[in-house]
N, C-alpha and C. Protein backbone atom coordinates (compact mmCIF):
# COMPACT_ATOMS: atom_id res chain seq x y z
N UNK A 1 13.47 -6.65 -2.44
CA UNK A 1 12.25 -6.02 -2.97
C UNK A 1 11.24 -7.10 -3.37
N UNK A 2 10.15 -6.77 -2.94
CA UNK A 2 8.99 -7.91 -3.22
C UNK A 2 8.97 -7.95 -4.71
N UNK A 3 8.12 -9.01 -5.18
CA UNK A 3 8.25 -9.41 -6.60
C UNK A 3 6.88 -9.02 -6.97
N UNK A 4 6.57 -8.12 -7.78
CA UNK A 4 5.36 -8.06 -8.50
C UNK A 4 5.52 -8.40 -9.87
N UNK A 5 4.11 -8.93 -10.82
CA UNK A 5 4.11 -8.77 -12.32
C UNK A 5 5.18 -7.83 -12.83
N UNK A 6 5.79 -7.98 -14.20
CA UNK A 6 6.51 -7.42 -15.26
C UNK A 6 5.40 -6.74 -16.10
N UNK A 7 3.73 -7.65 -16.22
CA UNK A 7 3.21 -7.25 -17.06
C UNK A 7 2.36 -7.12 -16.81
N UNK A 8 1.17 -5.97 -16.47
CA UNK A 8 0.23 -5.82 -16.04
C UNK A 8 -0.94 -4.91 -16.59
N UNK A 9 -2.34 -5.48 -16.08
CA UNK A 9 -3.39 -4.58 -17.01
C UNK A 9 -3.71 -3.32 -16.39
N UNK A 10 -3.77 -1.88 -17.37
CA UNK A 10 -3.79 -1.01 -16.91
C UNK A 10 -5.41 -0.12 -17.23
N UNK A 11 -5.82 0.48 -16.17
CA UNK A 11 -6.62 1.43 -16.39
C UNK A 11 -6.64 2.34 -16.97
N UNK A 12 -6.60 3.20 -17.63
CA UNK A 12 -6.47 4.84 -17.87
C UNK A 12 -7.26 5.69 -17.42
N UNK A 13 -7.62 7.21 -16.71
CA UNK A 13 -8.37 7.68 -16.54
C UNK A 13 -8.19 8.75 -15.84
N UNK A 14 -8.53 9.78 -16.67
CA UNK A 14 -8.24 10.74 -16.39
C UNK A 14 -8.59 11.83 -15.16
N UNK A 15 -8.03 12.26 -14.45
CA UNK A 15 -8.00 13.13 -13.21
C UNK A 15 -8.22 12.29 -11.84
N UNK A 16 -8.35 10.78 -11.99
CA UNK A 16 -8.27 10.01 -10.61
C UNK A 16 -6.87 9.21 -11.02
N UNK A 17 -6.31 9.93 -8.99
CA UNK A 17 -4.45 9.78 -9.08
C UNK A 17 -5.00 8.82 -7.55
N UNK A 18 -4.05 7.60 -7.55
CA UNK A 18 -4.42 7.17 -5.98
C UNK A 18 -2.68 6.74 -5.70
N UNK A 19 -2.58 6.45 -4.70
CA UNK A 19 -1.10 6.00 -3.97
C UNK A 19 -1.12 5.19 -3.31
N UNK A 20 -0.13 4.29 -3.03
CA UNK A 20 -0.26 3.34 -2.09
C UNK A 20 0.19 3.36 -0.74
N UNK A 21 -0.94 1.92 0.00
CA UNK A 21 -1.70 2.65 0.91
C UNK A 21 -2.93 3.40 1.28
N UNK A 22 -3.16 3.82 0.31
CA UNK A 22 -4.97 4.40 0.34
C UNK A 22 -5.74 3.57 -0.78
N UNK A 23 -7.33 3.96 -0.55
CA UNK A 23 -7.85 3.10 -1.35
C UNK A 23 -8.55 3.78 -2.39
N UNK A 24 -9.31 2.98 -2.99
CA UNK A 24 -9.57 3.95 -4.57
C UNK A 24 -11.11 2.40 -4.74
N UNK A 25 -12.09 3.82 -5.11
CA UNK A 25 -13.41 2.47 -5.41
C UNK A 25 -14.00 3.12 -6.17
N UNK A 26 -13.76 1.94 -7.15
CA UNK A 26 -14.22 2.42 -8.91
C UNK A 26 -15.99 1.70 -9.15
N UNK A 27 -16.52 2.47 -9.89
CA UNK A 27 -17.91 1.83 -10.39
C UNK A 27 -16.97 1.25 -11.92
N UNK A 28 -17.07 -0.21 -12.42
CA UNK A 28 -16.96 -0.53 -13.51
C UNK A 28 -18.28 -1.01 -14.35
N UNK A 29 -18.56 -0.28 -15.61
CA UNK A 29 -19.26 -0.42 -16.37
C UNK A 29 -18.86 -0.58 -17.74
N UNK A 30 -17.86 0.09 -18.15
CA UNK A 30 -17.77 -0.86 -19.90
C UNK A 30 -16.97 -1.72 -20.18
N UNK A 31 -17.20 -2.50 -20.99
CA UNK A 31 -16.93 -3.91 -21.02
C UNK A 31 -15.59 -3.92 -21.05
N UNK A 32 -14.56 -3.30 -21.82
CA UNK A 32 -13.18 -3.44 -21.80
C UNK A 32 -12.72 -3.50 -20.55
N UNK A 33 -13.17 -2.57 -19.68
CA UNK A 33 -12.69 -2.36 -17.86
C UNK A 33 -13.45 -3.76 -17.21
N UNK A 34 -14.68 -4.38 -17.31
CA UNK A 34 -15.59 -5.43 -17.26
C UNK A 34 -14.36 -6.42 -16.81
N UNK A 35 -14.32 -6.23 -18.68
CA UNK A 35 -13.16 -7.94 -19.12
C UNK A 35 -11.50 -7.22 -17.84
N UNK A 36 -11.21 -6.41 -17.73
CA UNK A 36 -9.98 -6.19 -17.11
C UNK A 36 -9.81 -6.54 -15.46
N UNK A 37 -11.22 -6.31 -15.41
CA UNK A 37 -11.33 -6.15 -13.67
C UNK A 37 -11.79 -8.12 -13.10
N UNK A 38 -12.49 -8.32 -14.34
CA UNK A 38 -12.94 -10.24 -14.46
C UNK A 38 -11.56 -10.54 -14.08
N UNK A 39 -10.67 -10.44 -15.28
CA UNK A 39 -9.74 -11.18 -15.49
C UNK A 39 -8.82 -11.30 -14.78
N UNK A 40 -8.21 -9.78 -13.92
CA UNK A 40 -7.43 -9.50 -13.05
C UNK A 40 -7.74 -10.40 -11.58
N UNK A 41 -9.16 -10.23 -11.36
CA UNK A 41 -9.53 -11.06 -10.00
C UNK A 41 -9.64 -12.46 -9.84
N UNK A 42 -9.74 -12.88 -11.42
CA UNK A 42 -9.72 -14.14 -11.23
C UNK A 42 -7.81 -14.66 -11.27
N UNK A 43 -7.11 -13.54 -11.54
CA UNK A 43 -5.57 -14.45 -11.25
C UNK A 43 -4.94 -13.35 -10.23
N UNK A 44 -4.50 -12.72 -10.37
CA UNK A 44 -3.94 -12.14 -8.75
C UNK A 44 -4.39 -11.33 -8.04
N UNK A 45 -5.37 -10.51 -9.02
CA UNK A 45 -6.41 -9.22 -8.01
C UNK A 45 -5.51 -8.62 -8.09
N UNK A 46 -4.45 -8.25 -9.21
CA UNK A 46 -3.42 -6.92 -9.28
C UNK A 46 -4.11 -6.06 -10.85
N UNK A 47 -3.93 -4.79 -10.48
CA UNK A 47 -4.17 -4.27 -12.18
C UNK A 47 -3.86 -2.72 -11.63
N UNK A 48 -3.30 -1.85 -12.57
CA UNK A 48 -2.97 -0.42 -12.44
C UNK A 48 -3.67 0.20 -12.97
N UNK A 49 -3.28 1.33 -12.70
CA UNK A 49 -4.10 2.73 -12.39
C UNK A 49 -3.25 3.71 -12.94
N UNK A 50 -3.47 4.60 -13.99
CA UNK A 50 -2.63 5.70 -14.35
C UNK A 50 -3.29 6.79 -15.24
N UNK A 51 -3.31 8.10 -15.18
CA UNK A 51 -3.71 8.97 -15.64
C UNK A 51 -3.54 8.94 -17.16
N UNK A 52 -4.49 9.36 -17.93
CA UNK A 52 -4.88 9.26 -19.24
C UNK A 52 -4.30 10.91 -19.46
N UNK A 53 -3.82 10.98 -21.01
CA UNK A 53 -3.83 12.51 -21.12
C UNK A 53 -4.53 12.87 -22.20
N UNK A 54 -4.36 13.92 -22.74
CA UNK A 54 -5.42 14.58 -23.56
C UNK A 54 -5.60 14.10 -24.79
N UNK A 55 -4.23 13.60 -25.40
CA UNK A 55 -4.01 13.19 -26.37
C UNK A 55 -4.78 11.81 -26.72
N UNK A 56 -4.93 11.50 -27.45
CA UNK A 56 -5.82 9.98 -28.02
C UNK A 56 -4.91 8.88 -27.69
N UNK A 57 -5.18 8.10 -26.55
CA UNK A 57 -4.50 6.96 -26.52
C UNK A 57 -3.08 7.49 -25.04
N UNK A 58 -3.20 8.70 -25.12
CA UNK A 58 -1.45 8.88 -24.79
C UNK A 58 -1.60 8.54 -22.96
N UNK A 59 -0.93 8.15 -21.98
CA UNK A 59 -0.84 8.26 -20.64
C UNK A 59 0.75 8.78 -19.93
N UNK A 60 0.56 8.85 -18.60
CA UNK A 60 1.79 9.34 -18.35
C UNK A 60 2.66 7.74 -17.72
N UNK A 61 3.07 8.55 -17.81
CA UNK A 61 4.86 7.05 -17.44
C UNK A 61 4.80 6.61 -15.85
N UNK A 62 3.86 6.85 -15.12
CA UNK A 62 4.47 6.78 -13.57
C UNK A 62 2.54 6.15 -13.51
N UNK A 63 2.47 5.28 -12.41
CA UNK A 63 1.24 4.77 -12.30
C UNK A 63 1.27 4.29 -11.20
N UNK A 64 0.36 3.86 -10.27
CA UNK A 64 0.34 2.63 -9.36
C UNK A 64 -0.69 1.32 -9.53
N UNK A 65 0.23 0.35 -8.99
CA UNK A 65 -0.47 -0.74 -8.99
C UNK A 65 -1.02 -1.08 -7.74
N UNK A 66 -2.39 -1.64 -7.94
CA UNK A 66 -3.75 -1.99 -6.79
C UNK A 66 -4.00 -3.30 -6.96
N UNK A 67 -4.16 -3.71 -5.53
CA UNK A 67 -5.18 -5.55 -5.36
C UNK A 67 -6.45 -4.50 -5.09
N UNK A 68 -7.52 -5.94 -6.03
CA UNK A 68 -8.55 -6.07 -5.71
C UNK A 68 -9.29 -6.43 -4.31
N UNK A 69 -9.30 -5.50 -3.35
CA UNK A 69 -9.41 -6.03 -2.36
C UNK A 69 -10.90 -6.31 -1.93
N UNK A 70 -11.97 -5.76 -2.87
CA UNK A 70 -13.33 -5.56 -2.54
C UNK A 70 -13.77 -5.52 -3.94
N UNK A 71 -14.73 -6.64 -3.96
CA UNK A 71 -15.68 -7.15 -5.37
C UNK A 71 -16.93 -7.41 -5.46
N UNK A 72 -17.70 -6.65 -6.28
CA UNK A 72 -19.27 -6.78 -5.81
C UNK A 72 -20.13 -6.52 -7.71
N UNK A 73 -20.96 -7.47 -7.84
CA UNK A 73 -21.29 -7.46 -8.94
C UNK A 73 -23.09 -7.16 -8.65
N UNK A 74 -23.41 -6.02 -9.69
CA UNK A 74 -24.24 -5.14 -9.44
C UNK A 74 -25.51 -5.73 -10.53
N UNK A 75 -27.17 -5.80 -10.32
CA UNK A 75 -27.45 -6.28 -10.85
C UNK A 75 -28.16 -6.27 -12.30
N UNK A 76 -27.54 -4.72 -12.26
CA UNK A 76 -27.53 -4.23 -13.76
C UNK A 76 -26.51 -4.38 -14.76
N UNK A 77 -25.17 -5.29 -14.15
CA UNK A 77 -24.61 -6.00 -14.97
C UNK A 77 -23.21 -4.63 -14.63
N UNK A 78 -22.63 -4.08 -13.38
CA UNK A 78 -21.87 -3.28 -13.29
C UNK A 78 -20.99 -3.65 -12.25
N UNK A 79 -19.94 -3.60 -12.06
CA UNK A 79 -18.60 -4.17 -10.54
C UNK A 79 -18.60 -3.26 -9.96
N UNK A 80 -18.64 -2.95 -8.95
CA UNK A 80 -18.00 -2.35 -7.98
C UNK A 80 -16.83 -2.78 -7.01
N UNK A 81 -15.91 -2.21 -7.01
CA UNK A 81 -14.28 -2.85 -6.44
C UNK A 81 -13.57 -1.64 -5.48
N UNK A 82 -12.81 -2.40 -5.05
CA UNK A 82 -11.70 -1.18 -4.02
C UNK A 82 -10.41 -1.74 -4.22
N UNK A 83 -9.86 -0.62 -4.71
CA UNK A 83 -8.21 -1.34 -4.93
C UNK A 83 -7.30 -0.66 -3.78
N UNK A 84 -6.40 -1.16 -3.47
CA UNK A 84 -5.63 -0.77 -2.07
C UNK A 84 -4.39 -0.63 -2.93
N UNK A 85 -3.92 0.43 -3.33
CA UNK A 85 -2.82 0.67 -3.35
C UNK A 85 -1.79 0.04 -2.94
N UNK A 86 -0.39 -0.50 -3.52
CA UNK A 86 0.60 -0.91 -3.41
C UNK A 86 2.35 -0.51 -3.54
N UNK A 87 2.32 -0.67 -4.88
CA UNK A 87 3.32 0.31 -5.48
C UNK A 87 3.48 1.61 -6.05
N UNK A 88 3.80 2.45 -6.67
CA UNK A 88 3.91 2.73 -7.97
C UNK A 88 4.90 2.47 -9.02
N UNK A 89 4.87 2.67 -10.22
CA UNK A 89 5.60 1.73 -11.07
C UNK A 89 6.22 2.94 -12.70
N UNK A 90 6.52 2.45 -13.17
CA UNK A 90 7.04 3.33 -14.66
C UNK A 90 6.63 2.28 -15.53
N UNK A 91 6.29 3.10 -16.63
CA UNK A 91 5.99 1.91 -17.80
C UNK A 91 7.13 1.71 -18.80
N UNK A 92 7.35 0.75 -19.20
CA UNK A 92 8.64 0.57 -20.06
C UNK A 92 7.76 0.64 -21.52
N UNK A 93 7.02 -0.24 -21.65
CA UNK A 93 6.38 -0.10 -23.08
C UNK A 93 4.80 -0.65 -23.17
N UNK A 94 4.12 -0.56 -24.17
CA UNK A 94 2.65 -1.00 -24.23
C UNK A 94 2.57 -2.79 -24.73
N UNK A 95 1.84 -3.53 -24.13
CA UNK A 95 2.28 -5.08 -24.94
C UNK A 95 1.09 -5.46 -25.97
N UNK A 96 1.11 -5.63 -27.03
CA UNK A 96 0.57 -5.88 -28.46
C UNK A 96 -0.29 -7.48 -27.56
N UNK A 97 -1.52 -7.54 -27.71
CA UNK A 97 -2.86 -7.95 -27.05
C UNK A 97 -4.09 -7.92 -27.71
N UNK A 98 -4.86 -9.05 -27.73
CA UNK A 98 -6.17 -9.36 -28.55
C UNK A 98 -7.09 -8.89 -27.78
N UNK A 99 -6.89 -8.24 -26.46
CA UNK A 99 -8.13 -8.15 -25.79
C UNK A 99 -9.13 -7.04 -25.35
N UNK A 100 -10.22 -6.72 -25.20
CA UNK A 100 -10.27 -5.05 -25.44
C UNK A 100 -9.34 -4.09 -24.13
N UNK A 101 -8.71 -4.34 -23.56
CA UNK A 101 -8.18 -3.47 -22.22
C UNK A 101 -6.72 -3.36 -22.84
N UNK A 102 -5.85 -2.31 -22.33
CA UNK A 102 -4.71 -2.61 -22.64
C UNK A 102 -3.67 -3.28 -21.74
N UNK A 103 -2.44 -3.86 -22.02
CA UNK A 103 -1.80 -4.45 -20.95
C UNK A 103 0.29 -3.70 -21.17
N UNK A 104 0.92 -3.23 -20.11
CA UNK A 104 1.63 -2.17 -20.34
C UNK A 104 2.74 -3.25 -19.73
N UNK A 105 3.94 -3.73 -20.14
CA UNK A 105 5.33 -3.90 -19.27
C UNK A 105 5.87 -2.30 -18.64
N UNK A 106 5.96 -2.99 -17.04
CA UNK A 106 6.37 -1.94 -16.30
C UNK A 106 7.44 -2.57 -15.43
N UNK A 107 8.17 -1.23 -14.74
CA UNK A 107 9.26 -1.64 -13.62
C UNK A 107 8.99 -1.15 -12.19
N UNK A 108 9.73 -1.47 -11.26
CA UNK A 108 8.46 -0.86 -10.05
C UNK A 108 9.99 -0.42 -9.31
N UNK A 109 11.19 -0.24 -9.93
CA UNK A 109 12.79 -0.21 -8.71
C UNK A 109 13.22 1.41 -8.25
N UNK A 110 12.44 2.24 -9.06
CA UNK A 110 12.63 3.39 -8.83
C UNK A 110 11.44 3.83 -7.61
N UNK A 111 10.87 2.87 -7.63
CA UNK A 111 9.79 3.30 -6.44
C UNK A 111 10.18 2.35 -5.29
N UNK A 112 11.29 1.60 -4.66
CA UNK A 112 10.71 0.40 -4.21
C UNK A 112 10.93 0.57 -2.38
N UNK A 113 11.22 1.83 -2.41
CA UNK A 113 10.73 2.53 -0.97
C UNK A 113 9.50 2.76 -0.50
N UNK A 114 8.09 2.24 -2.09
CA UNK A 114 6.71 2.43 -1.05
C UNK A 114 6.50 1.06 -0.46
N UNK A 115 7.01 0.04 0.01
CA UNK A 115 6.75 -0.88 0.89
C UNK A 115 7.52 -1.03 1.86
N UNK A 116 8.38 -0.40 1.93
CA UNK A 116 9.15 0.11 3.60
C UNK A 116 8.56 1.31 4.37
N UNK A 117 8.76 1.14 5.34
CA UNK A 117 8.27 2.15 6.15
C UNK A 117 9.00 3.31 6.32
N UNK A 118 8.25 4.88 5.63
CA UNK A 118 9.78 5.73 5.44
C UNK A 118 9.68 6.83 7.02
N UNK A 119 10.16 7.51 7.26
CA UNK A 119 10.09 7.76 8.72
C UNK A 119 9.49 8.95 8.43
N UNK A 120 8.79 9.64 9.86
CA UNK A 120 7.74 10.75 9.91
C UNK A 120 8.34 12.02 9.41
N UNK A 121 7.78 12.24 8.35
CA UNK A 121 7.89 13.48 8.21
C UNK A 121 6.86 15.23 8.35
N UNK A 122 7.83 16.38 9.00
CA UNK A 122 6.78 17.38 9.74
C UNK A 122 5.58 17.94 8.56
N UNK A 123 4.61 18.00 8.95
CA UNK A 123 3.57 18.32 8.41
C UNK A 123 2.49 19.57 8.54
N UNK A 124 3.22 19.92 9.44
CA UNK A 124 2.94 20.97 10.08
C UNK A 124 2.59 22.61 9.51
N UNK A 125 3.12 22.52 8.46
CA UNK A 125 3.44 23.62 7.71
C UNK A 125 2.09 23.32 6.29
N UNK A 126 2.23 22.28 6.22
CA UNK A 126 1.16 21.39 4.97
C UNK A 126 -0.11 21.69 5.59
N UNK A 127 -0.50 21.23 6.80
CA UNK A 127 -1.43 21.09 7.25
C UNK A 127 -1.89 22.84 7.41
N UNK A 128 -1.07 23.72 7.93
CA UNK A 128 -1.34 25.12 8.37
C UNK A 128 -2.36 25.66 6.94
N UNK A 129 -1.68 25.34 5.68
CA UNK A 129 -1.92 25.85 4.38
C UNK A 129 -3.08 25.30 4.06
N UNK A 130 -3.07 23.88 4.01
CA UNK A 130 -3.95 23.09 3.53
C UNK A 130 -5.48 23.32 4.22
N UNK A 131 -6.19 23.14 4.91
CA UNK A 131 -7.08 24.11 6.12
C UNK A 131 -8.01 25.19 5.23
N UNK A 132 -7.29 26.59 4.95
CA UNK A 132 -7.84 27.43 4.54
C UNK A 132 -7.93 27.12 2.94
N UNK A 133 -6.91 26.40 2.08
CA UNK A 133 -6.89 26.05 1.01
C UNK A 133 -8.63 25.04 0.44
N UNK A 134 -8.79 24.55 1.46
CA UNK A 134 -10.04 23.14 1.27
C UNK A 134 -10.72 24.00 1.30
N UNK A 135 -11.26 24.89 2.50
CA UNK A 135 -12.13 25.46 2.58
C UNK A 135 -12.72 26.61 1.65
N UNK A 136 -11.30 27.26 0.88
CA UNK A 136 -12.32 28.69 -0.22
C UNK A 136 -12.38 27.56 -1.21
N UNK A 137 -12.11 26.16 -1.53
CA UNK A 137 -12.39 25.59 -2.30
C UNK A 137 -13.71 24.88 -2.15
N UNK A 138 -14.31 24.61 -0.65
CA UNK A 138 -15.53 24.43 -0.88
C UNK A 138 -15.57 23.36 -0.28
N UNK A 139 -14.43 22.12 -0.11
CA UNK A 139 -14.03 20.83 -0.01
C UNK A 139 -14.52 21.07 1.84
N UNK A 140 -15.15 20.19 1.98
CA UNK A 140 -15.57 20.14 3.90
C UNK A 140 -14.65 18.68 4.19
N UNK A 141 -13.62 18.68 4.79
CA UNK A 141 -12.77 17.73 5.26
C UNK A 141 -12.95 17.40 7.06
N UNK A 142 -13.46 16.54 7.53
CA UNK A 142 -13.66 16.43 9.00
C UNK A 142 -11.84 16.25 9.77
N UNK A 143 -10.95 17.67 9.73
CA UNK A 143 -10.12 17.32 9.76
C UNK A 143 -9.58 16.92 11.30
N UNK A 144 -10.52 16.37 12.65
CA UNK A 144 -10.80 15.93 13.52
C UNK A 144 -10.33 14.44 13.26
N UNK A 145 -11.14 13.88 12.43
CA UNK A 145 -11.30 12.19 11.97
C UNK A 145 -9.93 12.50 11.08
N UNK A 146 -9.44 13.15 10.26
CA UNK A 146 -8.58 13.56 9.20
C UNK A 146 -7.29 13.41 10.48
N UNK A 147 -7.27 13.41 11.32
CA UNK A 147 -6.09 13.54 12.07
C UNK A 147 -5.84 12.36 12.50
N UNK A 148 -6.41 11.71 12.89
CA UNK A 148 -6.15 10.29 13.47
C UNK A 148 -5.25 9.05 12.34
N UNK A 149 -5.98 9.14 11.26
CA UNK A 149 -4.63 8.57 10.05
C UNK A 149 -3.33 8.67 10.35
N UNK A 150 -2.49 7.90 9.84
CA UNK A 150 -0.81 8.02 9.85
C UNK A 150 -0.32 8.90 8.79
N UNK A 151 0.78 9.59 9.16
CA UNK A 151 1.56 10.57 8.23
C UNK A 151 1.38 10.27 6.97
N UNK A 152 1.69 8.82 6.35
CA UNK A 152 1.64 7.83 4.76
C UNK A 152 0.19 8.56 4.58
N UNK A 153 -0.84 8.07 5.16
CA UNK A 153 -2.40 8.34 4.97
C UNK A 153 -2.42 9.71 4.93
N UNK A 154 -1.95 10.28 5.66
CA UNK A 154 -2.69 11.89 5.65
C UNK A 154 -2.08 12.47 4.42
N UNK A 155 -1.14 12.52 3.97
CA UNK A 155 -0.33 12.85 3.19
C UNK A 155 -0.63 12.63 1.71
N UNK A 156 -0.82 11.34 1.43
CA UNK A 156 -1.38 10.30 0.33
C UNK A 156 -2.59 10.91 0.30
N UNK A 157 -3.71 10.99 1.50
CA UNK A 157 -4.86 11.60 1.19
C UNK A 157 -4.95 12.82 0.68
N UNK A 158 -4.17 13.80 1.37
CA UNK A 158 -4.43 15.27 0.55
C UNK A 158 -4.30 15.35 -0.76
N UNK A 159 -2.97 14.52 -1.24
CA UNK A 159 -3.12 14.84 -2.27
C UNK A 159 -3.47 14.13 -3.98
N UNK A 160 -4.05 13.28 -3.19
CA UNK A 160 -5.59 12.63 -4.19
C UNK A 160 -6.60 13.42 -3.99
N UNK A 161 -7.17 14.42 -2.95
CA UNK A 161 -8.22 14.51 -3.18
C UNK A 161 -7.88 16.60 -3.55
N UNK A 162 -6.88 16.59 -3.00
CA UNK A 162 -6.78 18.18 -3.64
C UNK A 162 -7.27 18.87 -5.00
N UNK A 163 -7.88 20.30 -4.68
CA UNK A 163 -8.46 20.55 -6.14
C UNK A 163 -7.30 21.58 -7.03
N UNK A 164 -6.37 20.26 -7.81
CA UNK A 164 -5.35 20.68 -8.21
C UNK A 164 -5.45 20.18 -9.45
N UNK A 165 -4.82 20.54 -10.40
CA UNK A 165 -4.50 20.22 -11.54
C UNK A 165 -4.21 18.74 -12.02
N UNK A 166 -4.36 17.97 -13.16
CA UNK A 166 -4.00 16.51 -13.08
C UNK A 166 -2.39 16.66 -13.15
N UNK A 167 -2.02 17.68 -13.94
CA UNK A 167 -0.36 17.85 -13.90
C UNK A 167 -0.07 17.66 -12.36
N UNK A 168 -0.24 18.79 -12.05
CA UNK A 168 0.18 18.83 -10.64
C UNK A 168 -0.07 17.55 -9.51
N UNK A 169 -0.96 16.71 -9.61
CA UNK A 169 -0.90 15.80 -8.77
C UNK A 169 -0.68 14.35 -9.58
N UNK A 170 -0.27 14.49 -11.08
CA UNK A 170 1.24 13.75 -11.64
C UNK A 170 2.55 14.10 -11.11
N UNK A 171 3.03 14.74 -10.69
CA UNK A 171 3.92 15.47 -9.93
C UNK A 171 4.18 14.81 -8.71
N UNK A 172 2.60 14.91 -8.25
CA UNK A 172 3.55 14.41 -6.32
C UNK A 172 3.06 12.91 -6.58
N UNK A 173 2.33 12.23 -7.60
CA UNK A 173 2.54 10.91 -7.49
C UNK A 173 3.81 10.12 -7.99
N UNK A 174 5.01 11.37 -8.67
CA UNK A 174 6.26 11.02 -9.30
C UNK A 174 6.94 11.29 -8.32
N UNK A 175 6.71 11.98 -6.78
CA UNK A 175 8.06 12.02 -5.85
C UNK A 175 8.02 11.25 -4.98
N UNK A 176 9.48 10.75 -5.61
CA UNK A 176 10.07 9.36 -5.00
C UNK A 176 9.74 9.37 -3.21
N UNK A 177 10.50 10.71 -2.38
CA UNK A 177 10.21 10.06 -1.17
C UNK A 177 9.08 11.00 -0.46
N UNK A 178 8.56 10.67 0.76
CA UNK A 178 7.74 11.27 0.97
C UNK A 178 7.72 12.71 1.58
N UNK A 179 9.03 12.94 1.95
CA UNK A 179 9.14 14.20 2.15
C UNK A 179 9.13 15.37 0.65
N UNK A 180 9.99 14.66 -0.05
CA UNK A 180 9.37 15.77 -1.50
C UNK A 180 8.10 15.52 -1.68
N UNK A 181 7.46 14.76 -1.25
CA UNK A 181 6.00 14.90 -1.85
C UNK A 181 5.54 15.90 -1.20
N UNK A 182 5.52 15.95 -0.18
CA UNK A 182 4.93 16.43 1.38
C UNK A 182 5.53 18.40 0.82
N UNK A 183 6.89 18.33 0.37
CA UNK A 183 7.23 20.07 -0.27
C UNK A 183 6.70 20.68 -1.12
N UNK A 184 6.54 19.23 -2.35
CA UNK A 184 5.85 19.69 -3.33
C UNK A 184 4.23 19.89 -2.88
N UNK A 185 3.78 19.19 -2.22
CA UNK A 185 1.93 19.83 -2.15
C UNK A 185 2.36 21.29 -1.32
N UNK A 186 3.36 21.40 -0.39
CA UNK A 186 2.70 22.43 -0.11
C UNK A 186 3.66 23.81 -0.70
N UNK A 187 4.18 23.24 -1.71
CA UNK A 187 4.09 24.81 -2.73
C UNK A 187 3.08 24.90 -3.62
N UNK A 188 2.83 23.37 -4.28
CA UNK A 188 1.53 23.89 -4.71
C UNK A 188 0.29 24.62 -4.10
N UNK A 189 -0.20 24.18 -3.15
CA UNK A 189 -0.96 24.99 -1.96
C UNK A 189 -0.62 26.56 -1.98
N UNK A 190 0.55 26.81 -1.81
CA UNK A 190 0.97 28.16 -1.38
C UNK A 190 1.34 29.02 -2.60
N UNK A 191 1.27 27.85 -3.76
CA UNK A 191 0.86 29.27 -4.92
C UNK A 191 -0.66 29.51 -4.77
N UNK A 192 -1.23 28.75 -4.78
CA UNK A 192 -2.84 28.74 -4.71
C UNK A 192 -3.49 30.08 -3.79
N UNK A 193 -2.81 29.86 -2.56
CA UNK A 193 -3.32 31.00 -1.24
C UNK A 193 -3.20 31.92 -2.10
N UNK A 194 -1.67 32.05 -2.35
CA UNK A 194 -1.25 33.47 -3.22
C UNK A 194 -1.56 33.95 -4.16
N UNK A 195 -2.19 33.02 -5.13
CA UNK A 195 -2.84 34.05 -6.21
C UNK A 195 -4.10 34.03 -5.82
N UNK A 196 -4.94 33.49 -4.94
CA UNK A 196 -6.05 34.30 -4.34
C UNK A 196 -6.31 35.06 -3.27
N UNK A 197 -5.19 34.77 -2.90
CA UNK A 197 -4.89 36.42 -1.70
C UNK A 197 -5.47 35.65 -0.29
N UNK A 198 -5.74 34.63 -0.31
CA UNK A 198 -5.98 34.07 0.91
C UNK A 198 -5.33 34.57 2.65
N UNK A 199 -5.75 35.08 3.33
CA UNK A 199 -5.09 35.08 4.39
C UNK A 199 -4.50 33.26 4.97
N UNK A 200 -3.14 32.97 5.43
CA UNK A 200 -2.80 31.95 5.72
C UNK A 200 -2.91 31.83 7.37
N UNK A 201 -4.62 31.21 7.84
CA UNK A 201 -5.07 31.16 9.12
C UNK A 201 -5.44 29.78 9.41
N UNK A 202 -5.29 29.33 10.54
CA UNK A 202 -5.19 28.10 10.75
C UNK A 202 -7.04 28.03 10.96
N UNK A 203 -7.26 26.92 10.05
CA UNK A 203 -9.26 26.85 10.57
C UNK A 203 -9.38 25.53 11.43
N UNK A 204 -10.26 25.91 12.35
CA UNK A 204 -10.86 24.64 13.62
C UNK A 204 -11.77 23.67 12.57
């Protein structure tokens, strides 16, 4: 298993979930994220990403970690970055720090199947649901260009950008392989049709 940080600076923020493998491009503007995103690029271009919850301070336990792969300083004094997904990780505990960002000890062994290549799984059934699901939601997906991606990508993509609950897409960023992920979106999906009565029709 590749070696990443033990200790790393984390984002919080609520309702953006990304996975690795896909990318994620943040506008940074206040200074705590400033000093996090400086500091991170100037030593490995690693820093995580994990959903904030309602509670003051509180986040969830499962996160992924991103390189800085794209850095651009704006001239109103704002970053713009793209982090490429890598791992995801669990947090063991929060680490006591002078600096305004926080910095979390994490473990990455319960995940360490996202840097192998896991084999294709059918999608077929995801995709049937997913279609009419985007659409009474409003979401216009070019799912033409949407097809050409790899299974990891298509998969990873739906369900970052699905209009689902932050629970719910804490959920499929906690299943381990990609086929439970791939079950779990599409029951979530298929409660969705069902409590709006959706006919389940495949759209061009």
């Amino acid at each position: 298993m590749k070696k990443f940080p033990d200790v790393i600076p984390i984002f919080p923020l609520s309702g953006v979930i990304y996975f690795p493998k896909t990318n994620l491009p943040l506008n940074i503007f206040e200074q705590r994220y400033l000093d996090l995103v400086n500091d991170a690029y100037k030593k490995d271009k690693l820093m995580g990403m994990i959903q904030s919850k309602k509670e003051k301070g509180a986040v969830y336990k499962v996160g992924c970690l991103g390189k800085i792969s794209d850095y651009q300083k704006s001239k109103d004094g704002r970053i713009l970055i793209n982090l490429t997904g890598i791992t995801r990780f669990n947090i063991l505990k929060e680490i006591s720090n002078k600096k305004l960002y926080r910095e979390f000890q994490v473990d990455y062994e319960k995940f360490a199947k996202d840097n192998e290549e896991e084999n294709e799984v059918n999608t077929e059934d995801l995709m049937e649901k997913a279609k009419p699901f985007f659409k009474k939601n409003g979401l216009l997906l070019n799912w033409k260009e949407f097809g050409k991606l790899n299974h990891f990508q298509k998969i990873n993509t739906l369900a970052m950008i699905a209009p689902i609950t932050n629970e719910e897409k804490q959920k499929l960023l906690e299943a381990i392989s990609l086929e439970s992920k791939v079950r779990a979106l599409e029951s979530i999906i298929s409660f969705y049709l069902y409590e709006t009565g959706i006919n389940n029709q495949t759209i061009q």
